[in-house]
PDB file of N, CA and C in Angstrom:
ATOM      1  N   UNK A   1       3.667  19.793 -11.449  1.00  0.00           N
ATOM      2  CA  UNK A   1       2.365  19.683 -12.065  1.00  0.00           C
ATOM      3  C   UNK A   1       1.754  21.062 -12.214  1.00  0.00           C
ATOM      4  N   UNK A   2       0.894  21.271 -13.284  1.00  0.00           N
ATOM      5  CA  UNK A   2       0.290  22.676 -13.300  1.00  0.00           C
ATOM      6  C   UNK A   2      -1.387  22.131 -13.351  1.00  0.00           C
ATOM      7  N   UNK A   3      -2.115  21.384 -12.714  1.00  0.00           N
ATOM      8  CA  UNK A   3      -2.883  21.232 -12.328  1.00  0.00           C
ATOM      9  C   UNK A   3      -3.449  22.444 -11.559  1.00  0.00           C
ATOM     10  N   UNK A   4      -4.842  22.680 -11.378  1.00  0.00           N
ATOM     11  CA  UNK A   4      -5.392  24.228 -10.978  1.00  0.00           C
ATOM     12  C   UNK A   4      -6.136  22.964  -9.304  1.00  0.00           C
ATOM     13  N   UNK A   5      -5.594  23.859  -7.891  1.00  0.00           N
ATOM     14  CA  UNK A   5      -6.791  23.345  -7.050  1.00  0.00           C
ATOM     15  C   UNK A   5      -8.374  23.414  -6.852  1.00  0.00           C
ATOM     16  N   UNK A   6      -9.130  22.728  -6.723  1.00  0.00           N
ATOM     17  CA  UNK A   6     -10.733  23.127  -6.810  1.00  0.00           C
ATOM     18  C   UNK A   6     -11.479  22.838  -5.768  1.00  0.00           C
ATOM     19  N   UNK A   7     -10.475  23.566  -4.504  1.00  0.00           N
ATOM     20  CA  UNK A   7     -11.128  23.851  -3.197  1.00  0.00           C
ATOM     21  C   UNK A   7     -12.260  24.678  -3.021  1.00  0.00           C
ATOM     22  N   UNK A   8     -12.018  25.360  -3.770  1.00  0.00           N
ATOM     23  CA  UNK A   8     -13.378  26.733  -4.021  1.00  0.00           C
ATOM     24  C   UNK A   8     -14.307  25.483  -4.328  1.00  0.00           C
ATOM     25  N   UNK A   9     -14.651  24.920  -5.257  1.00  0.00           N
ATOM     26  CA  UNK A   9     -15.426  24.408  -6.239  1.00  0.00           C
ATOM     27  C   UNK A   9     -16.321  23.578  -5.507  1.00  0.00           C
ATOM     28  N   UNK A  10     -16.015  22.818  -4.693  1.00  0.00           N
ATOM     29  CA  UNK A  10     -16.688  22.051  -3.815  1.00  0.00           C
ATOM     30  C   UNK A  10     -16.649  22.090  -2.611  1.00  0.00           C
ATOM     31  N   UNK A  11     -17.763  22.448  -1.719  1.00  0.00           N
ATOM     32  CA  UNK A  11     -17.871  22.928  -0.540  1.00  0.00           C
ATOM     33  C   UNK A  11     -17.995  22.168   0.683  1.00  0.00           C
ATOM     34  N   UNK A  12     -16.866  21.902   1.686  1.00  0.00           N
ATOM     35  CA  UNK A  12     -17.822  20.915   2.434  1.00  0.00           C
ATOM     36  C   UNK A  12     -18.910  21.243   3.562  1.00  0.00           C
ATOM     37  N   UNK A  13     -19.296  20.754   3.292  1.00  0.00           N
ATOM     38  CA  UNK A  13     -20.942  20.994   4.744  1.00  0.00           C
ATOM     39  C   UNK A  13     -20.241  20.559   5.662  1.00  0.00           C
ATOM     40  N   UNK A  14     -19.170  20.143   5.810  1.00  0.00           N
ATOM     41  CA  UNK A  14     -18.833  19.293   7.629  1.00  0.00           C
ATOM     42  C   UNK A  14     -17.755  20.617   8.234  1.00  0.00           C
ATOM     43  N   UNK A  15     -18.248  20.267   9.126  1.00  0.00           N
ATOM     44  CA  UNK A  15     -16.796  21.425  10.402  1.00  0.00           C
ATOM     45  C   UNK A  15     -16.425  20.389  11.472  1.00  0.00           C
ATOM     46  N   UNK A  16     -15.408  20.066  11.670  1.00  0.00           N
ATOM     47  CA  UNK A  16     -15.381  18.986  12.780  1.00  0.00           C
ATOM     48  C   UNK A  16     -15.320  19.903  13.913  1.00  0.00           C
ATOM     49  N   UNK A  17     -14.864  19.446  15.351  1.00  0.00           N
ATOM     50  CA  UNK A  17     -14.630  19.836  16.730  1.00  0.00           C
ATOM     51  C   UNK A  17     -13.957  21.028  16.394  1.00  0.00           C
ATOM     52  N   UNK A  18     -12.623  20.731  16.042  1.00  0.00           N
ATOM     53  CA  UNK A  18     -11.380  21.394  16.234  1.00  0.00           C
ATOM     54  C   UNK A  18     -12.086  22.776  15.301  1.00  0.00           C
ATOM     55  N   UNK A  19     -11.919  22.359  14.079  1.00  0.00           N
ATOM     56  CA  UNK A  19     -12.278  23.753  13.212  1.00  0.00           C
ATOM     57  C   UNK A  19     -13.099  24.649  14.193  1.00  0.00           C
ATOM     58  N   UNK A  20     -14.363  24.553  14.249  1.00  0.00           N
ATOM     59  CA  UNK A  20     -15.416  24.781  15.202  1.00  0.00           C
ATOM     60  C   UNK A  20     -15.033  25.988  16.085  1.00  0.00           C
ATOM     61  N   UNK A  21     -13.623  25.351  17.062  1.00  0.00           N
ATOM     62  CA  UNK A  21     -13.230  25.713  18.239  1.00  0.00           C
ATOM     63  C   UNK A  21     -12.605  26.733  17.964  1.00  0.00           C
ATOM     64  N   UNK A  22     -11.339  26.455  16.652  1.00  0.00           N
ATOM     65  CA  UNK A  22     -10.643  27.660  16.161  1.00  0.00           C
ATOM     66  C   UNK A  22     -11.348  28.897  15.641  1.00  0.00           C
ATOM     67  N   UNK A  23     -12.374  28.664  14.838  1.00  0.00           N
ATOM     68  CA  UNK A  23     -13.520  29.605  14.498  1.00  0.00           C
ATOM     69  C   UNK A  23     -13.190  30.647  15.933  1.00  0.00           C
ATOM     70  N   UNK A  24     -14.107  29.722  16.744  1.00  0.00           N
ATOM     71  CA  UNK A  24     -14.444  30.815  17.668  1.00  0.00           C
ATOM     72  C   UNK A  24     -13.665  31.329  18.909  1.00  0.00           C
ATOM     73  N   UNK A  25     -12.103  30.755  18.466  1.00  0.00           N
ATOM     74  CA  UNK A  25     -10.939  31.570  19.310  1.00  0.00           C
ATOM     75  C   UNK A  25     -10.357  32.097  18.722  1.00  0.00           C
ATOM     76  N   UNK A  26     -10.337  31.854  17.358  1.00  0.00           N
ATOM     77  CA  UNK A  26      -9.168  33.220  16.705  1.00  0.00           C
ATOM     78  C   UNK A  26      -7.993  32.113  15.919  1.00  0.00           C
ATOM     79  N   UNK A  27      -8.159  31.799  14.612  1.00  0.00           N
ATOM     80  CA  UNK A  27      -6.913  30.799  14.677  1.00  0.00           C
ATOM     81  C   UNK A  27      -5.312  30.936  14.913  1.00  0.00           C
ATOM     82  N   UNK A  28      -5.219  32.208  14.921  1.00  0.00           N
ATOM     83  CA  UNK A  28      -3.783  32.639  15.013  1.00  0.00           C
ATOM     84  C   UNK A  28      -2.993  32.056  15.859  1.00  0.00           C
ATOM     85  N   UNK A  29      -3.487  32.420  17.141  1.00  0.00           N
ATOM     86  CA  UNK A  29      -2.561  32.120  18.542  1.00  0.00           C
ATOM     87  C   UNK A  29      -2.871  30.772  18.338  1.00  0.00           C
ATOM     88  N   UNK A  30      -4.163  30.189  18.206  1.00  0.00           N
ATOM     89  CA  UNK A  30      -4.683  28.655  18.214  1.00  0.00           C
ATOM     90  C   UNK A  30      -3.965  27.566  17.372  1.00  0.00           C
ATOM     91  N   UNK A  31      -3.604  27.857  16.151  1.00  0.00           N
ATOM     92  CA  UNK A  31      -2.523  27.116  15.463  1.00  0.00           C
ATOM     93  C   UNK A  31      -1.366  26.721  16.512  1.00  0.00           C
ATOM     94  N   UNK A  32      -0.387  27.915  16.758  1.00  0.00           N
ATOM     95  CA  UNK A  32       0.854  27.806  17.413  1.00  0.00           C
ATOM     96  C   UNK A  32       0.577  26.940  18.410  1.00  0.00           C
ATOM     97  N   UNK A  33      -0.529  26.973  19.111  1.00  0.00           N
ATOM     98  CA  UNK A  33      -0.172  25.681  20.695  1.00  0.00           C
ATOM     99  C   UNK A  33      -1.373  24.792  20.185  1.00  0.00           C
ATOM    100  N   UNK A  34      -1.528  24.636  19.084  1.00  0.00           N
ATOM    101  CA  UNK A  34      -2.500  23.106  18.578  1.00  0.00           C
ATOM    102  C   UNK A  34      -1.117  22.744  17.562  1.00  0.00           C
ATOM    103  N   UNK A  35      -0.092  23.149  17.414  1.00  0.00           N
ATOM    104  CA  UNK A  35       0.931  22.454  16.974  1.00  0.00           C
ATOM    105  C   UNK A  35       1.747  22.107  17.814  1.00  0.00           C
ATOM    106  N   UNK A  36       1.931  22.525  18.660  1.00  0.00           N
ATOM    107  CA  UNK A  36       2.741  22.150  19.736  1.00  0.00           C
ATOM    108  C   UNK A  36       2.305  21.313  20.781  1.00  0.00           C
ATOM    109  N   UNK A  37       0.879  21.280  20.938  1.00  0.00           N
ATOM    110  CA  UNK A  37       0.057  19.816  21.164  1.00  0.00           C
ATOM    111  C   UNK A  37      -0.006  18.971  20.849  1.00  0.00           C
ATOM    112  N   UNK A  38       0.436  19.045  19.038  1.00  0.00           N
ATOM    113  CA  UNK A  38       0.081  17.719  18.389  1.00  0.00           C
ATOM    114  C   UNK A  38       1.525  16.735  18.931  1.00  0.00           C
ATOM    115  N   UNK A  39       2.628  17.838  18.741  1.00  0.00           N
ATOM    116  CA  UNK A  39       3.632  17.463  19.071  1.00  0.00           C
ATOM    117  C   UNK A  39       4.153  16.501  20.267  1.00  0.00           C
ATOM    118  N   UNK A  40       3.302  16.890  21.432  1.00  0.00           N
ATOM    119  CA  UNK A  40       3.560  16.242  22.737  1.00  0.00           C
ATOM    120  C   UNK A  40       2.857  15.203  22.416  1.00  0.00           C
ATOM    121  N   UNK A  41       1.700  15.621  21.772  1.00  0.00           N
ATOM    122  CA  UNK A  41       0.735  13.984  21.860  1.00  0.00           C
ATOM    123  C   UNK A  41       1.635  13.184  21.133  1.00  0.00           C
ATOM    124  N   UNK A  42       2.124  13.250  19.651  1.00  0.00           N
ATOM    125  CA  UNK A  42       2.465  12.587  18.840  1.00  0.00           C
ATOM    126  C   UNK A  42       3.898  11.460  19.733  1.00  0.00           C
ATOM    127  N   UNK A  43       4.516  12.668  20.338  1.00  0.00           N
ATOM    128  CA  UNK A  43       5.385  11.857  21.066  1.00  0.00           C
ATOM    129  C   UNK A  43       5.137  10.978  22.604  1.00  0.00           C
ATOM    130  N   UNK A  44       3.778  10.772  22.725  1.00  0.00           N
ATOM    131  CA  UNK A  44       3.039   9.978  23.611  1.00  0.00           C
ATOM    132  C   UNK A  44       2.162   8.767  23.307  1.00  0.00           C
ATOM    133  N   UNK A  45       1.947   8.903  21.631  1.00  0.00           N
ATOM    134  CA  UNK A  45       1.178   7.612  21.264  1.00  0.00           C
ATOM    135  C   UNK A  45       2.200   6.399  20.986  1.00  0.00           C
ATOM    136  N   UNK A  46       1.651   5.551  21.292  1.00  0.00           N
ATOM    137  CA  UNK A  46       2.050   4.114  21.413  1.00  0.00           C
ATOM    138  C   UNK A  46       2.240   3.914  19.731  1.00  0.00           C
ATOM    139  N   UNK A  47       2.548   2.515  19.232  1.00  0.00           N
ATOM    140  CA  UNK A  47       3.147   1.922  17.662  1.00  0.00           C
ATOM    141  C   UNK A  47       1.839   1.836  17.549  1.00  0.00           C
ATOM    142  N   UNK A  48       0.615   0.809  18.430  1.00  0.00           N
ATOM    143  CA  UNK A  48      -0.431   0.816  17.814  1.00  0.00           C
ATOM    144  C   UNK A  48      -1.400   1.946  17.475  1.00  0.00           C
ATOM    145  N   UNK A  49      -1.291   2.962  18.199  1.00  0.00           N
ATOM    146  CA  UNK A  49      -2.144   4.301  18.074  1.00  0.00           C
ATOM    147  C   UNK A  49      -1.373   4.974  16.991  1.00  0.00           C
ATOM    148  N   UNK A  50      -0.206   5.303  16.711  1.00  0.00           N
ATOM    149  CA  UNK A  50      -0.378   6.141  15.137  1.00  0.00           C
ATOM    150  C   UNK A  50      -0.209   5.450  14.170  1.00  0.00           C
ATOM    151  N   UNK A  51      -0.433   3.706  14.312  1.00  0.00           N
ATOM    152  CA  UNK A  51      -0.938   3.402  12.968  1.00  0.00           C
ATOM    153  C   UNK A  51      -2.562   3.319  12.897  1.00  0.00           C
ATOM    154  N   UNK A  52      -3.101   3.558  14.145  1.00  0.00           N
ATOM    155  CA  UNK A  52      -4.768   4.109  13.943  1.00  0.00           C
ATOM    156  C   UNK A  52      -4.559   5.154  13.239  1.00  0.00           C
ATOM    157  N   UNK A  53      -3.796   6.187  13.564  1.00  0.00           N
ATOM    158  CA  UNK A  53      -3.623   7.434  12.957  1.00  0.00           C
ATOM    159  C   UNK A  53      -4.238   7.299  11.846  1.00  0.00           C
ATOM    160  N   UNK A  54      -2.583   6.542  10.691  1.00  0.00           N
ATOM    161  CA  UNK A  54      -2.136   6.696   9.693  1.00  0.00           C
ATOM    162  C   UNK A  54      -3.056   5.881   9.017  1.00  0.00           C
ATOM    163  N   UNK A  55      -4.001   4.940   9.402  1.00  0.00           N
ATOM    164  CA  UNK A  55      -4.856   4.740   8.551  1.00  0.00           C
ATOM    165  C   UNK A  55      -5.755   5.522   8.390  1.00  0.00           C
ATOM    166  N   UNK A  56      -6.228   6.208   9.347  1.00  0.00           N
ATOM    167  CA  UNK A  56      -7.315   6.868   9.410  1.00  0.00           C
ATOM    168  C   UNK A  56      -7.117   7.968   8.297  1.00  0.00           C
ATOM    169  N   UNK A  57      -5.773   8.621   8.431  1.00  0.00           N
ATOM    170  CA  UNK A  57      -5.540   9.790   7.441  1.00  0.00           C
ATOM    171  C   UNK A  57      -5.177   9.040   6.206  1.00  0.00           C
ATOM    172  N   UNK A  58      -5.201   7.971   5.809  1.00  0.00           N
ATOM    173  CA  UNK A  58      -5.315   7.164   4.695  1.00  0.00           C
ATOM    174  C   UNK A  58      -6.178   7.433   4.152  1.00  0.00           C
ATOM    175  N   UNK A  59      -7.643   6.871   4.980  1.00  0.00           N
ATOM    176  CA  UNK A  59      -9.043   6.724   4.794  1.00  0.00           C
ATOM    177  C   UNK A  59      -9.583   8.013   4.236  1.00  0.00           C
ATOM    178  N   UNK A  60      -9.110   8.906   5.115  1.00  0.00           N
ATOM    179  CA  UNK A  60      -9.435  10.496   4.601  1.00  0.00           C
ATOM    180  C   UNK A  60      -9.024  11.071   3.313  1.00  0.00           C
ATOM    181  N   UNK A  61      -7.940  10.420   2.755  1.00  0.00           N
ATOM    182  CA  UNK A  61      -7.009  10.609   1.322  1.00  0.00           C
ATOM    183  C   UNK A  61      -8.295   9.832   0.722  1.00  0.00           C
ATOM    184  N   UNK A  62      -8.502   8.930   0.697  1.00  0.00           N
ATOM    185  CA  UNK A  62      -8.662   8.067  -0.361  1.00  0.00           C
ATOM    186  C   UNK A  62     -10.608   8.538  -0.474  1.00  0.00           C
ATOM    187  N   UNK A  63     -10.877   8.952   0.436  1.00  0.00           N
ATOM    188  CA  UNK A  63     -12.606   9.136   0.569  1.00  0.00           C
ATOM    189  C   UNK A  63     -12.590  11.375  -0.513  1.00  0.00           C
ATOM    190  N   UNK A  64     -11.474  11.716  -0.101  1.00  0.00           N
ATOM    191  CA  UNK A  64     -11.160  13.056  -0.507  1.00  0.00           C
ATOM    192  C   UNK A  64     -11.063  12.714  -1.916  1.00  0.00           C
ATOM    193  N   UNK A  65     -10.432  11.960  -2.762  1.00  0.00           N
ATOM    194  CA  UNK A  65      -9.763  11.552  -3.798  1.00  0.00           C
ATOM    195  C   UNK A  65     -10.924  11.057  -4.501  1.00  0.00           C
ATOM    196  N   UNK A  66     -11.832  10.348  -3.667  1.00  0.00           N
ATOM    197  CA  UNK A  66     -13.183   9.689  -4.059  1.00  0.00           C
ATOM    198  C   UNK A  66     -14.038  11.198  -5.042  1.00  0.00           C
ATOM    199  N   UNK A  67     -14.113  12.004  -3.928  1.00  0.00           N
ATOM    200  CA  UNK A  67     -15.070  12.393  -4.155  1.00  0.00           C
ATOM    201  C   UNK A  67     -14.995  13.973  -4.998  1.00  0.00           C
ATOM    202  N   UNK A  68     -13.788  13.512  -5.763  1.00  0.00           N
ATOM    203  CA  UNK A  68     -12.786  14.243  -7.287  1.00  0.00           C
ATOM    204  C   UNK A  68     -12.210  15.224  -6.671  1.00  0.00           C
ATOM    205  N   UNK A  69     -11.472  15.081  -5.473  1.00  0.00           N
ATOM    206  CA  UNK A  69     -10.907  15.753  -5.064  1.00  0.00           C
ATOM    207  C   UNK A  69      -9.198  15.762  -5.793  1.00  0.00           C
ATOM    208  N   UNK A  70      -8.143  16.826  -5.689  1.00  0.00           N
ATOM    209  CA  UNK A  70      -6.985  16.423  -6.698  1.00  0.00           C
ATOM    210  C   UNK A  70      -6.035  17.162  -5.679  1.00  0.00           C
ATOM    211  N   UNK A  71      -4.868  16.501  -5.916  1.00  0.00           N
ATOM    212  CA  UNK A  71      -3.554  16.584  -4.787  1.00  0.00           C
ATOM    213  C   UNK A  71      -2.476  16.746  -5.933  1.00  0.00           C
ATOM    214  N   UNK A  72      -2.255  18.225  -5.521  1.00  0.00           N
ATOM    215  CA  UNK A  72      -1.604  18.750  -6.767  1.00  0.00           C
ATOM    216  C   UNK A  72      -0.013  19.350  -5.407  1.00  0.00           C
ATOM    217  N   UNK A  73       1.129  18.813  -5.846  1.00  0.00           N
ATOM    218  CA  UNK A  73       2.817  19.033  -5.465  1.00  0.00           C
ATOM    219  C   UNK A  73       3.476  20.434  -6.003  1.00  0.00           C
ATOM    220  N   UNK A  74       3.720  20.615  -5.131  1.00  0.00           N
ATOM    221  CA  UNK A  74       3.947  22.345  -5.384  1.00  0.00           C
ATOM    222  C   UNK A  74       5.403  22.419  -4.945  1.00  0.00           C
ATOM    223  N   UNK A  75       6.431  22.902  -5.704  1.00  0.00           N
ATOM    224  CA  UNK A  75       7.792  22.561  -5.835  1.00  0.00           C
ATOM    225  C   UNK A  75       7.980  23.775  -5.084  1.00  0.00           C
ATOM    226  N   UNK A  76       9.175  23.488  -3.941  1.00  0.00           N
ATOM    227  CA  UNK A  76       9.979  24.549  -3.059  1.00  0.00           C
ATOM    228  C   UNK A  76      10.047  25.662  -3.433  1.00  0.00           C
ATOM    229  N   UNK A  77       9.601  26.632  -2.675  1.00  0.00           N
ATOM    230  CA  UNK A  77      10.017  27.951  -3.390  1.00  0.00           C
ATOM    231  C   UNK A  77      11.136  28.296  -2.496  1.00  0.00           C
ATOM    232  N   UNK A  78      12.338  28.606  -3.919  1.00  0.00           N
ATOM    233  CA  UNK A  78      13.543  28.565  -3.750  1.00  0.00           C
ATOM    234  C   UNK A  78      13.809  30.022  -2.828  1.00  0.00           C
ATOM    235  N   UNK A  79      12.899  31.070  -2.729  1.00  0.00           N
ATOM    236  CA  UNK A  79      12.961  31.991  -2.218  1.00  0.00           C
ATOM    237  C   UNK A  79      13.450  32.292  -0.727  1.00  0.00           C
ATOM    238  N   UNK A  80      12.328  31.085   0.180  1.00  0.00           N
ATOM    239  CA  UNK A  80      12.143  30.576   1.154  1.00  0.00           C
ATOM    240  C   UNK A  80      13.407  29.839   1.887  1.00  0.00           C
ATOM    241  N   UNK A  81      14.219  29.586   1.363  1.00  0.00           N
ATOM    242  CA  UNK A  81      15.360  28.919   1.289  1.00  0.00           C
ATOM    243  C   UNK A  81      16.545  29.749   2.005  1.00  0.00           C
ATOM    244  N   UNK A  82      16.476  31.099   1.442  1.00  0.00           N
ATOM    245  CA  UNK A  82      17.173  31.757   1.611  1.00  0.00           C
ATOM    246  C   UNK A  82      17.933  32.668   2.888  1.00  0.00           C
TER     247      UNK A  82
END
C-alpha cells in the first residue's frame, strides 16, 4: 500500500501508566526489560486472560480505526534480511 501515516496529524491527549514511566526513565534500557517482561508475563497468563488480552487489543483497533485512524503494511525490507 502507498497510503501516507497521519500520526503527526492527530494528537492524542492520553499517556497511559507505562508511557508516563518510560518518559521519565529513559526508554532505551526500559524497552529491553519491558520486553522481556511482557515475555514472562505472557508465558504466565492463563487461556482466559489473553483472550481478555486479545479483545481488549481488538477494542483498541477498532476505537483507533474509529476515530480515522489508518493501518497501513509495510513490506520487509529485504535489506534487513541479510
Amino acid at each position: 500500500m502507498t497510503d501516507m501515516n497521519d500520526y503527526d496529524d492527530a494528537e492524542d491527549s492520553t499517556v497511559d501508566e507505562d508511557e508516563a514511566q518510560a518518559a521519565e526513565k529513559g526508554a532505551g534500557s526500559a524497552e529491553d526489560s519491558a520486553a522481556e517482561g511482557d515475555m514472562a508475563e505472557a508465558e504466565t497468563l492463563t487461556v482466559t486472560a489473553k483472550l481478555k488480552q486479545r479483545q481488549a487489543l481488538e477494542d483498541e483497533v477498532a476505537a483507533f480505526l474509529a476515530r480515522g485512524g489508518k493501518i497501513t503494511e509495510v513490506p520487509p525490507d529485504a535489506s534487513a534480511e541479510d
